[in-house]
C-alpha atoms as a PDB file:
ATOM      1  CA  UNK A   1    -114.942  58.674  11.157  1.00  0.00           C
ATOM      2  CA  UNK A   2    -117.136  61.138  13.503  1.00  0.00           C
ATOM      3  CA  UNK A   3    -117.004  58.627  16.085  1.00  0.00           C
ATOM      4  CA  UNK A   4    -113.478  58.210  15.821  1.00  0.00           C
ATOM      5  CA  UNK A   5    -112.628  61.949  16.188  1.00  0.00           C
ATOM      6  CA  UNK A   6    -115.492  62.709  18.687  1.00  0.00           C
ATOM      7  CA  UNK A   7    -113.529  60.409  20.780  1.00  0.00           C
ATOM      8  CA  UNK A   8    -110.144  62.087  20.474  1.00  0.00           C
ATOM      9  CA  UNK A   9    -111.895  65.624  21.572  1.00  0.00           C
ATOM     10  CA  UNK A  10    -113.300  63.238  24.551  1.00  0.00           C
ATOM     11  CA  UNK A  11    -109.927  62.128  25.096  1.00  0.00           C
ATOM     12  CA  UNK A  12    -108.600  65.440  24.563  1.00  0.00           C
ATOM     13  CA  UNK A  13    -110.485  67.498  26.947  1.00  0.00           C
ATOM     14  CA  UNK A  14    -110.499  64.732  30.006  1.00  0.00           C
ATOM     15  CA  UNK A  15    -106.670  65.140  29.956  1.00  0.00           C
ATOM     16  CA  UNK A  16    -106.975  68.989  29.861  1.00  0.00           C
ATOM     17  CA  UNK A  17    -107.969  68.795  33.812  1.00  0.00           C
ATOM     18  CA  UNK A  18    -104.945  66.207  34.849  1.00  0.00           C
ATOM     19  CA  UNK A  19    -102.770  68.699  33.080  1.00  0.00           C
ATOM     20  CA  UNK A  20    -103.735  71.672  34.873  1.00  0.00           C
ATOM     21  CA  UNK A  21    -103.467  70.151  38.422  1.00  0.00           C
ATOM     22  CA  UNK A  22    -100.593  68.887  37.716  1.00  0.00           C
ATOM     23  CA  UNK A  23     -99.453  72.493  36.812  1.00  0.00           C
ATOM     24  CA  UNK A  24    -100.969  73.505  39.916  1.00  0.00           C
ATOM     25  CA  UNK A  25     -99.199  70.872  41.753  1.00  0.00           C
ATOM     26  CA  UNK A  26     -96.116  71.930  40.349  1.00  0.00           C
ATOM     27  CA  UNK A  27     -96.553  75.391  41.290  1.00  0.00           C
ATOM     28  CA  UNK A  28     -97.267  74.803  44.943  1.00  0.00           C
ATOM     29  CA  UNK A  29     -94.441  72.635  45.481  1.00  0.00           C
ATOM     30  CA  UNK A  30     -91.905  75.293  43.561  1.00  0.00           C
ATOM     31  CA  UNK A  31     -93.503  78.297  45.831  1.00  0.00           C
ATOM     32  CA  UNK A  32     -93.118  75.791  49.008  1.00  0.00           C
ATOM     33  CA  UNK A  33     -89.436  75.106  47.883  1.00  0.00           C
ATOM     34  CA  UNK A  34     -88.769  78.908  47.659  1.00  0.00           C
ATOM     35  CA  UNK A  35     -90.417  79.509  50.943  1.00  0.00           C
ATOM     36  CA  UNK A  36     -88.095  77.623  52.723  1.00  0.00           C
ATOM     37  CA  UNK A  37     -85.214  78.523  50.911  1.00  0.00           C
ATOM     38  CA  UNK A  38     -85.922  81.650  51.881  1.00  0.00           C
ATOM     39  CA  UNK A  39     -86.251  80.949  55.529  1.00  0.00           C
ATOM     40  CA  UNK A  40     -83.369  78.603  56.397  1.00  0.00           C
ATOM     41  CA  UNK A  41     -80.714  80.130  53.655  1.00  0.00           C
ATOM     42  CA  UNK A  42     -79.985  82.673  55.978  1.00  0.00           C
ATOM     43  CA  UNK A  43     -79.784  80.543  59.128  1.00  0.00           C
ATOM     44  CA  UNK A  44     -77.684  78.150  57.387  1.00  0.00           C
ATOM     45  CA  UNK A  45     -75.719  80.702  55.960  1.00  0.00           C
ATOM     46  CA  UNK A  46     -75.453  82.550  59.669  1.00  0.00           C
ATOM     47  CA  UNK A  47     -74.463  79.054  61.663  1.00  0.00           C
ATOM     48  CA  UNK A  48     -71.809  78.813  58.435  1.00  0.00           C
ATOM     49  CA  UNK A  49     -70.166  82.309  59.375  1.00  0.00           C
ATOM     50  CA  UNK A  50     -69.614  82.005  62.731  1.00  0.00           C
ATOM     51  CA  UNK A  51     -66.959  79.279  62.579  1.00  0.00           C
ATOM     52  CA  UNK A  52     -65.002  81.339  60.040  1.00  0.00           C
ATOM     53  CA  UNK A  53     -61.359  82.398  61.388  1.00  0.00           C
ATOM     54  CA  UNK A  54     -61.159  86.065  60.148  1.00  0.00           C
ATOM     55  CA  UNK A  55     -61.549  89.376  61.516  1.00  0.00           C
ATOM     56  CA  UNK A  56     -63.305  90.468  59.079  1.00  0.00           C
ATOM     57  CA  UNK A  57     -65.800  88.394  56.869  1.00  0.00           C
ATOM     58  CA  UNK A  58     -64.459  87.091  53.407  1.00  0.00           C
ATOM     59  CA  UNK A  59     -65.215  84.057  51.371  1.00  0.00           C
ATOM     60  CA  UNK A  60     -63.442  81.955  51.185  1.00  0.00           C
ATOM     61  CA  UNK A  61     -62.262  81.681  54.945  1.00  0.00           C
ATOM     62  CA  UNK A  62     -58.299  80.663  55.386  1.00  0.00           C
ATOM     63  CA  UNK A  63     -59.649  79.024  58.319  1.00  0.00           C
ATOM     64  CA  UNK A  64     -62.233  77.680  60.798  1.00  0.00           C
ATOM     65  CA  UNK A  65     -62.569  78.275  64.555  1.00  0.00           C
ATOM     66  CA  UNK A  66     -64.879  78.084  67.450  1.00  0.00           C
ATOM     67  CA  UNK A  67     -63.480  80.718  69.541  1.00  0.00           C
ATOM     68  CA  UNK A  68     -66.205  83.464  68.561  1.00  0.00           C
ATOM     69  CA  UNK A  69     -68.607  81.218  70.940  1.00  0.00           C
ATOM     70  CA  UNK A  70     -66.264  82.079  73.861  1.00  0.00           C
ATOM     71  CA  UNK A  71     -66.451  85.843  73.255  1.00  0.00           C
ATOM     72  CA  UNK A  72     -70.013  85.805  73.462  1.00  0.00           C
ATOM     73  CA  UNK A  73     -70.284  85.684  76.849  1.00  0.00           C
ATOM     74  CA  UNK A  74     -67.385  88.512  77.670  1.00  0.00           C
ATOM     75  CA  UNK A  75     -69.356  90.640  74.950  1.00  0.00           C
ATOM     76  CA  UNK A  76     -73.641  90.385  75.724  1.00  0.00           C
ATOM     77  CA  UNK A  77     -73.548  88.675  79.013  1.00  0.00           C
ATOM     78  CA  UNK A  78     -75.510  91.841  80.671  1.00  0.00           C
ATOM     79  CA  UNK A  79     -77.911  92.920  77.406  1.00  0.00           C
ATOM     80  CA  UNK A  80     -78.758  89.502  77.739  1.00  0.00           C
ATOM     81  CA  UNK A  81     -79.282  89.063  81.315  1.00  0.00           C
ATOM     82  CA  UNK A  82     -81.314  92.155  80.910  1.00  0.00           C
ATOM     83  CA  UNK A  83     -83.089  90.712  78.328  1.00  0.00           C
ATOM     84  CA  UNK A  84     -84.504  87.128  79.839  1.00  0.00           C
ATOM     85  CA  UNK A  85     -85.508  89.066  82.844  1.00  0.00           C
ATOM     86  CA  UNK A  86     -87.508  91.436  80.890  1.00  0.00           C
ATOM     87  CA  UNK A  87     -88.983  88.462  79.235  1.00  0.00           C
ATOM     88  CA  UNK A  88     -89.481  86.216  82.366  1.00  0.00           C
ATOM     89  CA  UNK A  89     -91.825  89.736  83.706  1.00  0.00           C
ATOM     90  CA  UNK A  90     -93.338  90.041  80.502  1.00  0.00           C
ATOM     91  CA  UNK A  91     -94.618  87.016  79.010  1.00  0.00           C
ATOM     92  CA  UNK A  92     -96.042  85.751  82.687  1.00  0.00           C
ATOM     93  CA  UNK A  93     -97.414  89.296  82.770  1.00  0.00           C
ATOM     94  CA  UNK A  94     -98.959  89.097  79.680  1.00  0.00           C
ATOM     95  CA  UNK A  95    -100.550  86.022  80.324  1.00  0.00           C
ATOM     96  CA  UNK A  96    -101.944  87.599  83.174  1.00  0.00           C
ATOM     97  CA  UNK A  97    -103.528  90.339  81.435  1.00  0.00           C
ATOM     98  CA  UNK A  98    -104.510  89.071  77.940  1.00  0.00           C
ATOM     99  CA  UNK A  99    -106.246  85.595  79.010  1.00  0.00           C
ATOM    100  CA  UNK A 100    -108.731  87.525  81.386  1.00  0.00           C
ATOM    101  CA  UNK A 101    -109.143  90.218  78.553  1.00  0.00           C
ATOM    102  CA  UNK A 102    -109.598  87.675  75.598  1.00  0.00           C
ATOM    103  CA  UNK A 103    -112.343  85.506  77.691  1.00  0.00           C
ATOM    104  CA  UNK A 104    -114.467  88.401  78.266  1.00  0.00           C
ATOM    105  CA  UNK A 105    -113.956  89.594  74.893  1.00  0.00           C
ATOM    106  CA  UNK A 106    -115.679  86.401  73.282  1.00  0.00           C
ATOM    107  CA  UNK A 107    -118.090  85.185  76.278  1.00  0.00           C
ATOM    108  CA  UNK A 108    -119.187  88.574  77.268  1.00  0.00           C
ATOM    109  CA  UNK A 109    -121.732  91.392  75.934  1.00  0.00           C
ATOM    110  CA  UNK A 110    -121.266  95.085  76.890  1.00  0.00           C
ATOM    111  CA  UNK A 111    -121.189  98.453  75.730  1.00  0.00           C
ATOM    112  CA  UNK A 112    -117.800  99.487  74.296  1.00  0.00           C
ATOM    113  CA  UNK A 113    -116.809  95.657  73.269  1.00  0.00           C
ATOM    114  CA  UNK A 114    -115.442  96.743  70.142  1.00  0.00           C
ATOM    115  CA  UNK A 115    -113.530  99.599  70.924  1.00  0.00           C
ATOM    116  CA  UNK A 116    -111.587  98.075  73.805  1.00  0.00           C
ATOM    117  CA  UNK A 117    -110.716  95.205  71.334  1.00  0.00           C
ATOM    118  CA  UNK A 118    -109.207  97.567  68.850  1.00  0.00           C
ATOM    119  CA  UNK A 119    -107.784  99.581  72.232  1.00  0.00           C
ATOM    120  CA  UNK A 120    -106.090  96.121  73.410  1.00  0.00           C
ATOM    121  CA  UNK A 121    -104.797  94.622  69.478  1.00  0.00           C
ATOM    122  CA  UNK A 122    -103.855  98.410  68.614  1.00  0.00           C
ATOM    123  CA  UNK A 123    -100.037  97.610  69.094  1.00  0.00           C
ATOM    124  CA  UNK A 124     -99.865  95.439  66.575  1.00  0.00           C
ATOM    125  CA  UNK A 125    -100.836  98.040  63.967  1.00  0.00           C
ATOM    126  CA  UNK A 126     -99.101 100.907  65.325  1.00  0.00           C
ATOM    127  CA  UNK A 127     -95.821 101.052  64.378  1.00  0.00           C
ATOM    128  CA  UNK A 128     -93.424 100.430  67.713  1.00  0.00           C
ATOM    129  CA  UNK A 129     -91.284 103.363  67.051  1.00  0.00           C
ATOM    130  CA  UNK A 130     -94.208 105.323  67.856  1.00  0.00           C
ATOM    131  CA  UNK A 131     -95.408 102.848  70.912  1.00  0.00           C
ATOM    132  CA  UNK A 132     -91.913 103.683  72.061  1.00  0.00           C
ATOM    133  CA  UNK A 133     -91.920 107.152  71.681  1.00  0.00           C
ATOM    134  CA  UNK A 134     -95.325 107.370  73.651  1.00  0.00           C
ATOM    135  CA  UNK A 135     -94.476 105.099  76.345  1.00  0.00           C
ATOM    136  CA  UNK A 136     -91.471 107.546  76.612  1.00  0.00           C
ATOM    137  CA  UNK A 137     -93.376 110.656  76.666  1.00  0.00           C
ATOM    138  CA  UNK A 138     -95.492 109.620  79.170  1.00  0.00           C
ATOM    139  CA  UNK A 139     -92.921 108.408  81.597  1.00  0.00           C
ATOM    140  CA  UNK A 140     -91.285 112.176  81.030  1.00  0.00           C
ATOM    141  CA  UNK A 141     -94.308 113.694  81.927  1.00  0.00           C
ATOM    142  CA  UNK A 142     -95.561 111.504  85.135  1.00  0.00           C
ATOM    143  CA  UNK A 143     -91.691 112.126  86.286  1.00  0.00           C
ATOM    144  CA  UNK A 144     -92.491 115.629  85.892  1.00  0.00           C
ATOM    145  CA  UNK A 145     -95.754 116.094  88.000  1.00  0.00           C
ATOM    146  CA  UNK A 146     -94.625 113.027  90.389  1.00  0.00           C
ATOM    147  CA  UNK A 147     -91.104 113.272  90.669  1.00  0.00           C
ATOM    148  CA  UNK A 148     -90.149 109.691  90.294  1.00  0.00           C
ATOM    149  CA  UNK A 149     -87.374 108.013  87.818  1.00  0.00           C
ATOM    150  CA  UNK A 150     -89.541 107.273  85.549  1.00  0.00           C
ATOM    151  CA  UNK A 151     -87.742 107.689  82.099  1.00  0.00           C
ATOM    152  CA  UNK A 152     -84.984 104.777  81.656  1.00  0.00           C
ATOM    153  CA  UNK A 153     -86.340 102.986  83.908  1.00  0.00           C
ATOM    154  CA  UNK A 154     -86.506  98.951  84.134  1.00  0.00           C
ATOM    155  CA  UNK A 155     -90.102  98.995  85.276  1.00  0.00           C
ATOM    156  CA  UNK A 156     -90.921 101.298  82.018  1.00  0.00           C
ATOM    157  CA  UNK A 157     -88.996  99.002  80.088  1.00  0.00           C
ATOM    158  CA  UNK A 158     -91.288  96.103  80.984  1.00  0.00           C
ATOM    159  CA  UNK A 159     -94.236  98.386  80.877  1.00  0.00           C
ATOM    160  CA  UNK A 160     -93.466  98.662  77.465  1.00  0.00           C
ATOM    161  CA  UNK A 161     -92.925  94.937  76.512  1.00  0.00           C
ATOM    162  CA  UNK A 162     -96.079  94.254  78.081  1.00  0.00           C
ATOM    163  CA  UNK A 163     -97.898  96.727  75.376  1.00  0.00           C
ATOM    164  CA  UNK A 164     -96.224  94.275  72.589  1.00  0.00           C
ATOM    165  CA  UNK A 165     -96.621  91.297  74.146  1.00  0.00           C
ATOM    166  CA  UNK A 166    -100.375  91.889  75.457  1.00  0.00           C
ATOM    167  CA  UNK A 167    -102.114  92.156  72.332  1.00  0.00           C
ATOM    168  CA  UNK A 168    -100.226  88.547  71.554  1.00  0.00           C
ATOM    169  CA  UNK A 169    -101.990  87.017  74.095  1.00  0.00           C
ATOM    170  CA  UNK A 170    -105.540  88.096  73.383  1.00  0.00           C
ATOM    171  CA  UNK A 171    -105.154  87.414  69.923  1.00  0.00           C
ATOM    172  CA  UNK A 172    -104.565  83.552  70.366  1.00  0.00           C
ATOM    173  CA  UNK A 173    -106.666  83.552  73.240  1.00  0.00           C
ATOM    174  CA  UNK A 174    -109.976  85.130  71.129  1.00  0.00           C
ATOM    175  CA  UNK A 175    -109.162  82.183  68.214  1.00  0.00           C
ATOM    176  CA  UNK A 176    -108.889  79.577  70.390  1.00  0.00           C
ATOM    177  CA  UNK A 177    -112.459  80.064  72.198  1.00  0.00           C
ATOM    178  CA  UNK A 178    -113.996  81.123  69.365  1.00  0.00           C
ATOM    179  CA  UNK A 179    -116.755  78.557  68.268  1.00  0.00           C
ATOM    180  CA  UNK A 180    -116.217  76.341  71.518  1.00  0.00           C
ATOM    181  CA  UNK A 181    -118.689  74.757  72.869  1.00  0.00           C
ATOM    182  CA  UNK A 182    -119.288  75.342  76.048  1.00  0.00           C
ATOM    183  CA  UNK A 183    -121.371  72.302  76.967  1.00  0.00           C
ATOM    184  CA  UNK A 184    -118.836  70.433  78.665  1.00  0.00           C
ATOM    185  CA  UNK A 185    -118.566  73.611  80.769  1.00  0.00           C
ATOM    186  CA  UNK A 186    -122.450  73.509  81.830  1.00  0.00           C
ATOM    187  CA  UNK A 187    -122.535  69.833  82.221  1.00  0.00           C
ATOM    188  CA  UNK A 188    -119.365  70.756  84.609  1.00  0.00           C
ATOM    189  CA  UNK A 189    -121.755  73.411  86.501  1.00  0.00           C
ATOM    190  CA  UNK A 190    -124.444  71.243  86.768  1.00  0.00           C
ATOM    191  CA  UNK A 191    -123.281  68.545  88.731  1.00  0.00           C
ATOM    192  CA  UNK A 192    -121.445  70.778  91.413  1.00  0.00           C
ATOM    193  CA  UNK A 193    -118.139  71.815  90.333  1.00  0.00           C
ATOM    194  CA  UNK A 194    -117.398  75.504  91.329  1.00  0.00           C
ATOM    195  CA  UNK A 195    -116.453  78.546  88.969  1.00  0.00           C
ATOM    196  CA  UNK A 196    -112.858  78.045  89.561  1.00  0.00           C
ATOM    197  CA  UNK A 197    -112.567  74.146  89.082  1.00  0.00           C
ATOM    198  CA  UNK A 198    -114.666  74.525  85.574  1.00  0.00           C
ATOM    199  CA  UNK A 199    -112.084  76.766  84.812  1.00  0.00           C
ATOM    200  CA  UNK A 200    -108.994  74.912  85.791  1.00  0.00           C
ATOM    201  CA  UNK A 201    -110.400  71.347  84.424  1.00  0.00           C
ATOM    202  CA  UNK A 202    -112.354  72.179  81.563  1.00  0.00           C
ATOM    203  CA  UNK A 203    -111.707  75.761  79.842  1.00  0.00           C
ATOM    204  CA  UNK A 204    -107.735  75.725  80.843  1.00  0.00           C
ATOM    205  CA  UNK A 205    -107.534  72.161  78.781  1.00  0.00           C
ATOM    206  CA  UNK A 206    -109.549  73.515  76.037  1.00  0.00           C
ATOM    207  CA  UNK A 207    -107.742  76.324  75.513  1.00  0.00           C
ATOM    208  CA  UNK A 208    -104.224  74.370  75.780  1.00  0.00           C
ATOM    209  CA  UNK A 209    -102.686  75.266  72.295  1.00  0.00           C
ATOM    210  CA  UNK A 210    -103.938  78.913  72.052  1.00  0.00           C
ATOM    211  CA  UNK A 211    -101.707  79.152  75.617  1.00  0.00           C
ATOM    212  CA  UNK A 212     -98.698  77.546  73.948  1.00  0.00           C
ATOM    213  CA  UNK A 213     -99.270  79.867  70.752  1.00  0.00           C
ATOM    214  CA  UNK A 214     -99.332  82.461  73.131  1.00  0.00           C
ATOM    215  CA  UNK A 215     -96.546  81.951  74.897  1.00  0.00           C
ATOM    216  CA  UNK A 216     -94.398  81.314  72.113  1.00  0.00           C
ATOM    217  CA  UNK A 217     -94.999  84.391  70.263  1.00  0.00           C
ATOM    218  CA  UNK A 218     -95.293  86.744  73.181  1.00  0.00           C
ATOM    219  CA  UNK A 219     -91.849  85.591  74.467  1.00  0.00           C
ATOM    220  CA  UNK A 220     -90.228  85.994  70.470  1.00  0.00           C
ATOM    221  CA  UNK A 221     -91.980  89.159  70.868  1.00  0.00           C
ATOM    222  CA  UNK A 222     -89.968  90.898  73.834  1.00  0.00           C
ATOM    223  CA  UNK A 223     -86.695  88.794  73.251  1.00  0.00           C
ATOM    224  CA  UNK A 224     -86.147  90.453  69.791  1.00  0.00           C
ATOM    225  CA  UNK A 225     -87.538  93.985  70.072  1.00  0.00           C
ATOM    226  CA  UNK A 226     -85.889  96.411  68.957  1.00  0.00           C
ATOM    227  CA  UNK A 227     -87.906  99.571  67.824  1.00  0.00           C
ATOM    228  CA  UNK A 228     -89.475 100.615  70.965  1.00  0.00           C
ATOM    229  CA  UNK A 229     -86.844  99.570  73.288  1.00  0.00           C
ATOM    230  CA  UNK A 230     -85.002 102.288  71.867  1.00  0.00           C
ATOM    231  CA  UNK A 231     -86.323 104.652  73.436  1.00  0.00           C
ATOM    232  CA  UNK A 232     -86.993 102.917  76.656  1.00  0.00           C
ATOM    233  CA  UNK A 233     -83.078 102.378  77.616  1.00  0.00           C
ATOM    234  CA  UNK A 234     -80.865 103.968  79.614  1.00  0.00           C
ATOM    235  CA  UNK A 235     -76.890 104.211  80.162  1.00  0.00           C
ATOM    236  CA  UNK A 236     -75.570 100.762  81.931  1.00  0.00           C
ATOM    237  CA  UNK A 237     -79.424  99.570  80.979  1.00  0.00           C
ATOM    238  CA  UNK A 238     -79.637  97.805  77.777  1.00  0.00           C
ATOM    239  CA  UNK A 239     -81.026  94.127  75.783  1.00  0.00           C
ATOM    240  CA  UNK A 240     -79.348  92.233  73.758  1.00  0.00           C
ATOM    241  CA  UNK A 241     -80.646  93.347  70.352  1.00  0.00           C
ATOM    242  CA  UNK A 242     -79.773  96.816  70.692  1.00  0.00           C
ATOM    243  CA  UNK A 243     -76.209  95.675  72.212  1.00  0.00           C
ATOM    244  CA  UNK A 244     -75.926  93.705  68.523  1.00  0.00           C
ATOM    245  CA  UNK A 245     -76.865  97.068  66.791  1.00  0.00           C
ATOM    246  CA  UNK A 246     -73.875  99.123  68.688  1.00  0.00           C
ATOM    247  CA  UNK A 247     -71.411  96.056  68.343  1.00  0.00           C
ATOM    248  CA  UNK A 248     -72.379  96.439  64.553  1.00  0.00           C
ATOM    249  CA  UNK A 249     -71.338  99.960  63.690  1.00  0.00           C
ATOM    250  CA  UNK A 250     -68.030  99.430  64.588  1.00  0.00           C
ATOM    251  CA  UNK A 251     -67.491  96.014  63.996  1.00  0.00           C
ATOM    252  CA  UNK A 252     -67.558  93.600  60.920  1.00  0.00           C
ATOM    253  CA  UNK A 253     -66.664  90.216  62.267  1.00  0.00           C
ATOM    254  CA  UNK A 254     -68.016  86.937  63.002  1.00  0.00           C
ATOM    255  CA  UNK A 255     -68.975  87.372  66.537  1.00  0.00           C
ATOM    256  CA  UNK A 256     -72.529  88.734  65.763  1.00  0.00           C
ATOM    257  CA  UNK A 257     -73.214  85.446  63.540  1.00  0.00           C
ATOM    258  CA  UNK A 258     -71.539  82.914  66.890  1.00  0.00           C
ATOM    259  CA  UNK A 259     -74.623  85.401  69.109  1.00  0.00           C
ATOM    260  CA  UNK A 260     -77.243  84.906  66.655  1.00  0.00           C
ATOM    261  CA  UNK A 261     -76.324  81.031  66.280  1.00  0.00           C
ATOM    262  CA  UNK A 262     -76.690  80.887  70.259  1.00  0.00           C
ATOM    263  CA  UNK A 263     -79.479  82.850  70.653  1.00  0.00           C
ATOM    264  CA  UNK A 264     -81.619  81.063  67.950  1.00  0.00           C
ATOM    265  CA  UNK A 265     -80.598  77.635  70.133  1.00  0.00           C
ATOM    266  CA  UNK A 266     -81.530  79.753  73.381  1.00  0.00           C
ATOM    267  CA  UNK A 267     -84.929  80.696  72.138  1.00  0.00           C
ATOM    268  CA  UNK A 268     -85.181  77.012  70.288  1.00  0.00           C
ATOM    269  CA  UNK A 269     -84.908  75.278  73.646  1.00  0.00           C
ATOM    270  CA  UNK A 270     -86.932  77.968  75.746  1.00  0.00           C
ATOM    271  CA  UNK A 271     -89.761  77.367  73.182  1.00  0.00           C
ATOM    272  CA  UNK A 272     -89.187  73.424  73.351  1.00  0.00           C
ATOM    273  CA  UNK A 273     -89.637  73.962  77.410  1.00  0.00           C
ATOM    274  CA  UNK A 274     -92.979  76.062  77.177  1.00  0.00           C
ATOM    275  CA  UNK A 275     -94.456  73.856  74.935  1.00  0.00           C
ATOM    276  CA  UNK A 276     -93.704  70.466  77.133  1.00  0.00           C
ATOM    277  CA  UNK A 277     -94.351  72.704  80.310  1.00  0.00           C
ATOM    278  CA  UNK A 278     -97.786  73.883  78.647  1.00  0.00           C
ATOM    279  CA  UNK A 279     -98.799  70.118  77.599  1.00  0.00           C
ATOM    280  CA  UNK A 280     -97.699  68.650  81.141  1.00  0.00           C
ATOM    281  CA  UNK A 281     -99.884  71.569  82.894  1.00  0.00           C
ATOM    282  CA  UNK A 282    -102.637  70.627  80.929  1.00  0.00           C
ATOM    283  CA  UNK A 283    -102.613  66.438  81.732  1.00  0.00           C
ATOM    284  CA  UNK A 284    -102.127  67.724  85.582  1.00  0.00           C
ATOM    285  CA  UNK A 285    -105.324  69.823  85.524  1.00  0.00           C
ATOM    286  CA  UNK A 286    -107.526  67.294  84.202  1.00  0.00           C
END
């Protein structure tokens, strides 16, 4: 009789542990489900509104209609021409900047290292209102001693994406160099190869998919500000997100979910291209 119920306790307690990972299990998979609920709902729900026929939004719609994708054009063409060439200075810019800054971050030793780290990731802890509002002040004041058209100016504009787009790059550039070995790039040295060519054929290719990471997010980064590029427009000067804002106060229709849809396919296949572009440059420079 002991035997017998010493080997239900056994019994008992070895199914205790399948239980609870299958509870666990459970759990992950329900918080996974809800994550991307959460993410695509709106999309979906976005793509779904544009096609309604209404001039105002209301479920259900009498009708559907593709004619808010027309309007697009007619309505953002110049925020978002504005826009892409911000971006096309910025990311390249930051690229630039950031890769030089993150490779001497991790392979060099000097006096200062951590405080121009913190100087260079700062933006991404201040808040960009206040990144906009400095950038701002400062252009006032060099206009003031210099003279020059500083304030609303494209050229501050892009200053300005570069501070949030920067920080981006030196980010993803630290991680991916951080614990690589550089033997391949000594055994590269050794038998001849200058400086440069090390670089190009044996760092560049190691650091491939920090440079995609980095592109990617710096170029989400400046396409979708908002905060800071408040304060950094001017009349007949403005991007695409802050166009959306002002069609928004006055407007309640579907033409601002037809813009999203497009943009999120704009910035879709943009993304698609850097990250083919990236993985081509890479096979070319080996």
């Amino acid at each position: 009789m002991d035997a017998a119920r010493g080997g239900e306790v056994r019994a008992w307690r070895s199914a205790v542990p399948d239980r609870g990972s299958r509870l666990v299990g459970a759990g992950f998979w329900l918080l996974f489900a809800g994550g991307l609920v959460l993410i695509f709902l709106p999309l979906v729900l976005t793509v779904y509104l544009s096609f309604f026929d209404e001039k105002l939004i209301i479920f259900p719609p009498r009708a559907y209609t593709t004619q808010w994708y027309s309007e697009v054009i007619p309505h953002f063409a110049s925020p978002l021409l504005t826009t892409l060439e911000v971006a096309a200075i910025a990311v390249p810019g930051s690229l630039l900047l950031g890769v030089p800054a993150g490779l001497a971050l991790v392979r060099s030793d000097f006096r200062g290292k951590g405080a121009i780290a913190t100087l260079l990731l700062a933006p991404l802890t201040v808040p960009l209102i206040a990144v906009g509002l400095a950038v701002y002040l400062f252009a006032v004041s060099v206009e003031e001693v210099t003279g020059a058209p500083l304030a609303g100016s494209f050229y501050v504009l892009v200053a300005g994406h570069l501070l949030v787009t920067t920080p981006w790059v030196v980010r993803l550039v630290v991680a991916s160099l951080v614990g690589y070995d550089r033997s391949a790039e000594e055994a590269a040295a050794s038998l001849g190869a200058r400086p440069l060519t090390v670089f190009r054929r044996v760092t560049l290719p190691a650091m491939r998919q920090g440079l995609i990471a980095a592109l990617l997010f710096s170029f989400i980064a400046t396409f979708g500000e908002l905060e800071m590029t408040l304060f950094l427009i001017s009349p007949g000067m403005t991007t695409l997100p802050i166009a959306l804002l002002g069609y928004l106060k006055y407007h309640i229709d579907p033409l601002i979910a037809a813009t999203t849809t497009l943009q999120m396919v704009l910035i879709g296949s943009i993304l698609a291209f850097i990250d083919r572009f990236v993985i081509r440059l890479g096979q070319l420079v080996r």
